[in-house]
N, C-alpha and C. Protein backbone atom coordinates (compact mmCIF):
# COMPACT_ATOMS: atom_id res chain seq x y z
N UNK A 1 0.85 -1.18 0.00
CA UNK A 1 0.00 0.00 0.00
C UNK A 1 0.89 1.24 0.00
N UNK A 2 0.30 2.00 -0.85
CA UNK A 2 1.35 3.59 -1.40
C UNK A 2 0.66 4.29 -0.24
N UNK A 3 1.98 5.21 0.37
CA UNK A 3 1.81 5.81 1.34
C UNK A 3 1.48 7.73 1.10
N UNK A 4 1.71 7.40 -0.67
CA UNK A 4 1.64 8.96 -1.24
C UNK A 4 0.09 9.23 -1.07
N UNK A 5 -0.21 10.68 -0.51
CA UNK A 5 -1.16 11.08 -1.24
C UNK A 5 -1.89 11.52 -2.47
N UNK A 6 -2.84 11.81 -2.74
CA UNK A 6 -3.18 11.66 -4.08
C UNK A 6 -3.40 13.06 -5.05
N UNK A 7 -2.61 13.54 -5.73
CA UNK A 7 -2.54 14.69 -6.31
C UNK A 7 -3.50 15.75 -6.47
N UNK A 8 -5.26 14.92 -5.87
CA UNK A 8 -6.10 16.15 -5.91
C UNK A 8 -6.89 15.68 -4.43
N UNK A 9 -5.81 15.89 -3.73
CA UNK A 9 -6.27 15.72 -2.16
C UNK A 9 -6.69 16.87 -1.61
N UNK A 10 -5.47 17.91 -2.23
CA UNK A 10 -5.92 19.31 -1.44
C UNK A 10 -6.81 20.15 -2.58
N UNK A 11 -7.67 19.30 -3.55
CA UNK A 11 -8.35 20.57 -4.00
C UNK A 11 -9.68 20.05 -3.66
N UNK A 12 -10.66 21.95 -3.70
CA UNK A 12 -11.71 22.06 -3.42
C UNK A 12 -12.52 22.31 -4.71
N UNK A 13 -13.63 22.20 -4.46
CA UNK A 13 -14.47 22.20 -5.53
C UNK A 13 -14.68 24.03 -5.82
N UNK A 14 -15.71 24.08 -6.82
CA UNK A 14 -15.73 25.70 -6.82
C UNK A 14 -16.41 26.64 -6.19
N UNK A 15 -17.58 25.90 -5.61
CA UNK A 15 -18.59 25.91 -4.63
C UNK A 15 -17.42 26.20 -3.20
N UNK A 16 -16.80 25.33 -3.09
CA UNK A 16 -16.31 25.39 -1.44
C UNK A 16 -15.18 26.45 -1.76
N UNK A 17 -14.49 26.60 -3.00
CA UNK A 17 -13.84 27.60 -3.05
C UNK A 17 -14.68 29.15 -2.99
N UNK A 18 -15.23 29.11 -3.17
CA UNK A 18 -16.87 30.39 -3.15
C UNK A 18 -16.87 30.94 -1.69
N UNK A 19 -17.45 29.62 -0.73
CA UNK A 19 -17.33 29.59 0.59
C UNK A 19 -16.48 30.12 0.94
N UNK A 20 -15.36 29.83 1.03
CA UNK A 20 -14.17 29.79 1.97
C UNK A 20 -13.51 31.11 1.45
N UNK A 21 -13.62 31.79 0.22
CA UNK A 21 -13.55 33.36 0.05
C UNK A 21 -14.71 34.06 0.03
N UNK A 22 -15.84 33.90 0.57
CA UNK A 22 -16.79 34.27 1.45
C UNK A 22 -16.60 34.61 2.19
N UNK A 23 -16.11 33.53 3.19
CA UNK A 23 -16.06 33.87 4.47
C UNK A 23 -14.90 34.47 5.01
N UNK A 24 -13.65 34.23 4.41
CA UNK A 24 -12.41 35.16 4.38
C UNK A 24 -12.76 36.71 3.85
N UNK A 25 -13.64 37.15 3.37
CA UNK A 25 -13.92 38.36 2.80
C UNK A 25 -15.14 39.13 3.88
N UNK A 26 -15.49 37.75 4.57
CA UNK A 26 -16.87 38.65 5.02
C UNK A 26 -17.87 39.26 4.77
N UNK A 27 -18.31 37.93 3.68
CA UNK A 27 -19.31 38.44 2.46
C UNK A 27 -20.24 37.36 2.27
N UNK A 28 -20.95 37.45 1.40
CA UNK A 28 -21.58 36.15 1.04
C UNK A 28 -21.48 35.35 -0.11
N UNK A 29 -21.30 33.91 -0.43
CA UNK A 29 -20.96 33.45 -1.84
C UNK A 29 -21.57 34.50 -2.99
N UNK A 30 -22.93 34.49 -2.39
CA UNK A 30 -23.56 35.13 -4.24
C UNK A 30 -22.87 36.31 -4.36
N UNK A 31 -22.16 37.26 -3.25
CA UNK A 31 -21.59 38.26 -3.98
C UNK A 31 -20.17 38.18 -4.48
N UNK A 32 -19.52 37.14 -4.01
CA UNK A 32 -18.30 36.57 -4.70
C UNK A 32 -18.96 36.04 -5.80
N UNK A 33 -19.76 35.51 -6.12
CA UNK A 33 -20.12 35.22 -7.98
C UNK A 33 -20.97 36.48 -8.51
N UNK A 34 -21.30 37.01 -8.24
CA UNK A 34 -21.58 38.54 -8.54
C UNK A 34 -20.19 39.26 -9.31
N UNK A 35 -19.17 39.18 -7.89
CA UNK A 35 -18.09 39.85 -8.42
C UNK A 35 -17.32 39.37 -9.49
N UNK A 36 -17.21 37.83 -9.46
CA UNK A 36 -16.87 37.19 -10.41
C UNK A 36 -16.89 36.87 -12.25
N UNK A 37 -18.09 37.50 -11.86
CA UNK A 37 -19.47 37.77 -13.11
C UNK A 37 -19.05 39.10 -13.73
N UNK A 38 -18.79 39.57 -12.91
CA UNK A 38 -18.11 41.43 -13.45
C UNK A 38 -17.14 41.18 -14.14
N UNK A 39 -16.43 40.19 -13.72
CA UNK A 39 -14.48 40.62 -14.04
C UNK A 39 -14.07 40.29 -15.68
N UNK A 40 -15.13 39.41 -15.92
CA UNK A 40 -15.21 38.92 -18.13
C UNK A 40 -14.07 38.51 -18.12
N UNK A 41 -13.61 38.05 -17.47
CA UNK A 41 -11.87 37.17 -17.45
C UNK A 41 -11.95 36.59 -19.09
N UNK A 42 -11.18 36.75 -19.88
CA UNK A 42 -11.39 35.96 -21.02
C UNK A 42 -10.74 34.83 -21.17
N UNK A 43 -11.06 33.25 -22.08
CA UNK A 43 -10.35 32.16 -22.10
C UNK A 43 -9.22 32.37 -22.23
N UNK A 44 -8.27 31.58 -22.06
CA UNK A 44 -6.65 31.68 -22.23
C UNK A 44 -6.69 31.67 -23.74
N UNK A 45 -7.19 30.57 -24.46
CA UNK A 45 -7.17 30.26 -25.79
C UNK A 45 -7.11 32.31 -26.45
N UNK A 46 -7.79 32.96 -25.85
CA UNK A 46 -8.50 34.42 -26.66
C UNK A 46 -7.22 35.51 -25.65
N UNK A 47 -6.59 34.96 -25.62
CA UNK A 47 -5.64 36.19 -24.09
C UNK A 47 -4.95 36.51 -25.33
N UNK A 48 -4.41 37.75 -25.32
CA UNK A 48 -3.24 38.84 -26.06
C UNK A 48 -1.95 37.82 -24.74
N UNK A 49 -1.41 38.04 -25.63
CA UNK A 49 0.33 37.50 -24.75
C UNK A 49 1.43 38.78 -25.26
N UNK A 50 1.65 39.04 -24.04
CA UNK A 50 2.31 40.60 -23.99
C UNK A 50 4.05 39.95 -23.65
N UNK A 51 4.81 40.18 -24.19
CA UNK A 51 6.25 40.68 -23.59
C UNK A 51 6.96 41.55 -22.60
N UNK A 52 6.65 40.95 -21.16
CA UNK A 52 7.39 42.05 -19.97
C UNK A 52 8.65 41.83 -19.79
N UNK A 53 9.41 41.24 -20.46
CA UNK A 53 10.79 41.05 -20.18
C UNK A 53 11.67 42.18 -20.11
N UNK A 54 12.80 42.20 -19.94
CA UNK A 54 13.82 43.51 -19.63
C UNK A 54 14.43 42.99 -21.29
C-alpha cells in the first residue's frame, strides 16, 4: 500500500472555493459570484500574450 497522497487531495471544488472566500472576505458566496461575473476574465485560448521582459 502507497503511502503517497493523491494529487487532488488538497483541491476544493468551486462551490467550497466560493465559501471559503466568502467567508475570508466577510461576504456572502452570491456576492463573490456577482463579483466574479463582473471581471469577463477571457479564455486563455482568446488572451493577447504581452512581452514584460527587460
Amino acid at each position: 500500500m502507497s503511502s503517497e497522497v493523491p494529487a487532488d487531495a488538497d483541491m476544493v471544488s468551486d462551490d467550497e472555493l466560493t465559501e471559503l472566500l466568502a467567508d475570508t472576505e466577510g461576504t456572502t458566496p452570491e456576492e463573490i459570484e456577482r463579483g466574479a461575473a463582473e471581471l469577463e476574465i477571457a479564455p486563455p485560448g482568446e488572451a493577447t500574450a504581452v512581452d514584460v521582459g527587460e
